[in-house]
C-alpha atoms as a PDB file:
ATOM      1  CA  UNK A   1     -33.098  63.918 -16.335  1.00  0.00           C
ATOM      2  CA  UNK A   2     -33.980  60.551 -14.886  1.00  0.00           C
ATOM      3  CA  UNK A   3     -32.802  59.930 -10.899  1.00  0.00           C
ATOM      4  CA  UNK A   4     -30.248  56.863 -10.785  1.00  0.00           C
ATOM      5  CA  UNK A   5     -30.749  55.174  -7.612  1.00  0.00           C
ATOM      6  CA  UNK A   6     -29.018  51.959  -6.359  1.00  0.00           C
ATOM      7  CA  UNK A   7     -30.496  49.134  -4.077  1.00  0.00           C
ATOM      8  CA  UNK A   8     -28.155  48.714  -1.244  1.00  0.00           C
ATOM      9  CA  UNK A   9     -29.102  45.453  -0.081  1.00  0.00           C
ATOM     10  CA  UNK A  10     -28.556  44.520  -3.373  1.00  0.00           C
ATOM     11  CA  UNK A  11     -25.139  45.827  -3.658  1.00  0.00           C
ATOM     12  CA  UNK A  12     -23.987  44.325  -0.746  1.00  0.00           C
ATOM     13  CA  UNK A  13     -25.378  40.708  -1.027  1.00  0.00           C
ATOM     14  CA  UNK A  14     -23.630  40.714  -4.601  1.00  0.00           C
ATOM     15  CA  UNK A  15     -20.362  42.421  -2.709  1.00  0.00           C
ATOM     16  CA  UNK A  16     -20.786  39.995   0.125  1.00  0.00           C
ATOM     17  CA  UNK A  17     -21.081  36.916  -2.085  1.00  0.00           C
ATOM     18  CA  UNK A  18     -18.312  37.950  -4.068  1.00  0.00           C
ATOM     19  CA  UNK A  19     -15.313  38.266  -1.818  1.00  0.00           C
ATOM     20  CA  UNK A  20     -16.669  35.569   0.422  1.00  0.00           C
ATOM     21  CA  UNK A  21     -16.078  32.833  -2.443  1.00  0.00           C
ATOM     22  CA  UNK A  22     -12.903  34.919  -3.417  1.00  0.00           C
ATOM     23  CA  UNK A  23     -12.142  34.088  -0.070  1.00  0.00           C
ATOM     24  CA  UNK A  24     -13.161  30.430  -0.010  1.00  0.00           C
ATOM     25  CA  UNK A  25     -11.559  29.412  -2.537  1.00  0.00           C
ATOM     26  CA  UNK A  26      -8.133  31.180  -1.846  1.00  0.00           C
ATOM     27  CA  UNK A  27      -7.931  29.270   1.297  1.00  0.00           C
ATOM     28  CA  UNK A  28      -8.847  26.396  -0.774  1.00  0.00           C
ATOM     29  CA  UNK A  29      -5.923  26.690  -3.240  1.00  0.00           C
ATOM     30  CA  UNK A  30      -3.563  27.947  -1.008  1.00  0.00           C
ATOM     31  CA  UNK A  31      -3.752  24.870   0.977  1.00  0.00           C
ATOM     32  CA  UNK A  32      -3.053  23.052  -2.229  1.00  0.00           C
ATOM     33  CA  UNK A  33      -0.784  25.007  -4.207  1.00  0.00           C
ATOM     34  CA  UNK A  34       0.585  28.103  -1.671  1.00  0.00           C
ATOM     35  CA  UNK A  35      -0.883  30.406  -3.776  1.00  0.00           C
ATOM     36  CA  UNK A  36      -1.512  33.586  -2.331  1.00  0.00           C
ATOM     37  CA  UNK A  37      -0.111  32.410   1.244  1.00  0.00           C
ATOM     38  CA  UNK A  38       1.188  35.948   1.822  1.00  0.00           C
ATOM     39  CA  UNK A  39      -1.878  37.778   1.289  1.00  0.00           C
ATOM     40  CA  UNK A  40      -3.764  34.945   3.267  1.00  0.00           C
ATOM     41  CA  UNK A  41      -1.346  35.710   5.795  1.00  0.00           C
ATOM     42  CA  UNK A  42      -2.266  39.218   6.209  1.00  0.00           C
ATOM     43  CA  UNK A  43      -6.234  38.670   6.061  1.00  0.00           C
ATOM     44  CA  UNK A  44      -5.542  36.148   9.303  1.00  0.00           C
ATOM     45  CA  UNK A  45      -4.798  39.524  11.286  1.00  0.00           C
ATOM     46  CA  UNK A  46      -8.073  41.323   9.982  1.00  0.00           C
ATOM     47  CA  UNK A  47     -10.193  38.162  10.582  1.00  0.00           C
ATOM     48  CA  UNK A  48      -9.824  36.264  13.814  1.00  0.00           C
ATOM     49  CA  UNK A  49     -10.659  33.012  13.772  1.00  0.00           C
ATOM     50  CA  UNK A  50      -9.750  32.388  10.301  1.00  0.00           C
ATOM     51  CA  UNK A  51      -7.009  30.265   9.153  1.00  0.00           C
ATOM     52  CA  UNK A  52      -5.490  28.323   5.948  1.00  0.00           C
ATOM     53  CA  UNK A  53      -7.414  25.358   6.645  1.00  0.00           C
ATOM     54  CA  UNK A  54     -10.372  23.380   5.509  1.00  0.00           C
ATOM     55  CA  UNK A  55     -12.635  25.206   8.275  1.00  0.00           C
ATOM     56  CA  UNK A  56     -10.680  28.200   8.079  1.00  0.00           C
ATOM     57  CA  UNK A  57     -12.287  28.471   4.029  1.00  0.00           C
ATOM     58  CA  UNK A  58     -15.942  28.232   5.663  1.00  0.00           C
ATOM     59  CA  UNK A  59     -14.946  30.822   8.308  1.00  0.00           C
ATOM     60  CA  UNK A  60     -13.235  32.871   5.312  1.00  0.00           C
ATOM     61  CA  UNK A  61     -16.973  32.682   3.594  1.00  0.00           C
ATOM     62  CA  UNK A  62     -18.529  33.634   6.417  1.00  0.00           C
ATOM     63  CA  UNK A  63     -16.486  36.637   6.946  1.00  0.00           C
ATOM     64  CA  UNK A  64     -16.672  37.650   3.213  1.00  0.00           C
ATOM     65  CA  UNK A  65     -20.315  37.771   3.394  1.00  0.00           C
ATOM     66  CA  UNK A  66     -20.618  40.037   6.154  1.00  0.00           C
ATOM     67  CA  UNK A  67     -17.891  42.231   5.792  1.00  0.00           C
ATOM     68  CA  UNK A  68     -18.520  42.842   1.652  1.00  0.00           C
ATOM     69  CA  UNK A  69     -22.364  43.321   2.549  1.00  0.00           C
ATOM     70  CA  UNK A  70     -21.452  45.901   4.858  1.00  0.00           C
ATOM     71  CA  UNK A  71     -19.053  47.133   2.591  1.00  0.00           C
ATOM     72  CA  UNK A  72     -21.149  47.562  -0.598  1.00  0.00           C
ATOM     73  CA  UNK A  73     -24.267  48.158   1.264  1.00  0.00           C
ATOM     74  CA  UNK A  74     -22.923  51.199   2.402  1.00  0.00           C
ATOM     75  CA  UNK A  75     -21.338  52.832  -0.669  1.00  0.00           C
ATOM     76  CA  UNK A  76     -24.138  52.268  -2.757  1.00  0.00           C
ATOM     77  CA  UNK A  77     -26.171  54.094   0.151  1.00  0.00           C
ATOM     78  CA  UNK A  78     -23.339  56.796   0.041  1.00  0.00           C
ATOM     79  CA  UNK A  79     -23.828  57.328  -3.470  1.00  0.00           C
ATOM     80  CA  UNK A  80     -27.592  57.490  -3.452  1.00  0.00           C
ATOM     81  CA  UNK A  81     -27.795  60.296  -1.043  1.00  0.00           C
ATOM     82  CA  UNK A  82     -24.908  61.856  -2.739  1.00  0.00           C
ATOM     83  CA  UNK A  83     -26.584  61.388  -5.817  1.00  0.00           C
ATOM     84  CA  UNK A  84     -30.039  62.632  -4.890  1.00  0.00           C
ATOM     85  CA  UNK A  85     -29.378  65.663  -3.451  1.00  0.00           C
ATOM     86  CA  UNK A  86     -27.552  66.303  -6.932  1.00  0.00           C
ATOM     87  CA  UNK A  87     -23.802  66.757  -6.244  1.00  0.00           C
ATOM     88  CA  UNK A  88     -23.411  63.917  -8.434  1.00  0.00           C
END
């Protein structure tokens, strides 16, 4: 049976990409629309610094990258040594 295994860099550059444009444009639309202005309201406690604002989008991206590239770097690296050690 052929080993699966995962590139975590990989992972979390596609994870970190992701919710940092989910993030930008959020902030975007909220401003616009209110859309989301709870949830946006909760992610201002996580990430200082970032607000419902034109810079507060870029901030928002910035954040997104790094926290989702941490994230999915490290449960693809979970799963690989989960994985190859065969309890999965």
């Amino acid at each position: 049976m052929k080993e699966t295994h995962l590139d975590p860099k990989i992972a979390g550059l596609t994870l970190g990409v992701f919710w940092g444009v989910v993030l930008f444009l959020w902030t975007l639309v909220s401003m616009f629309t209110g859309y989301a202005k709870d949830l946006l309201a909760l992610i201002i406690t996580v990430y200082p610094g970032y607000t419902v604002t034109y810079l507060g989008s870029v901030v928002g991206l910035i954040y997104g990258l790094i926290d989702g590239f941490i994230v999915g770097f490290l449960v693809v690296w979970i799963y690989n040594k989960l994985s190859l050690n065969g309890r999965i």
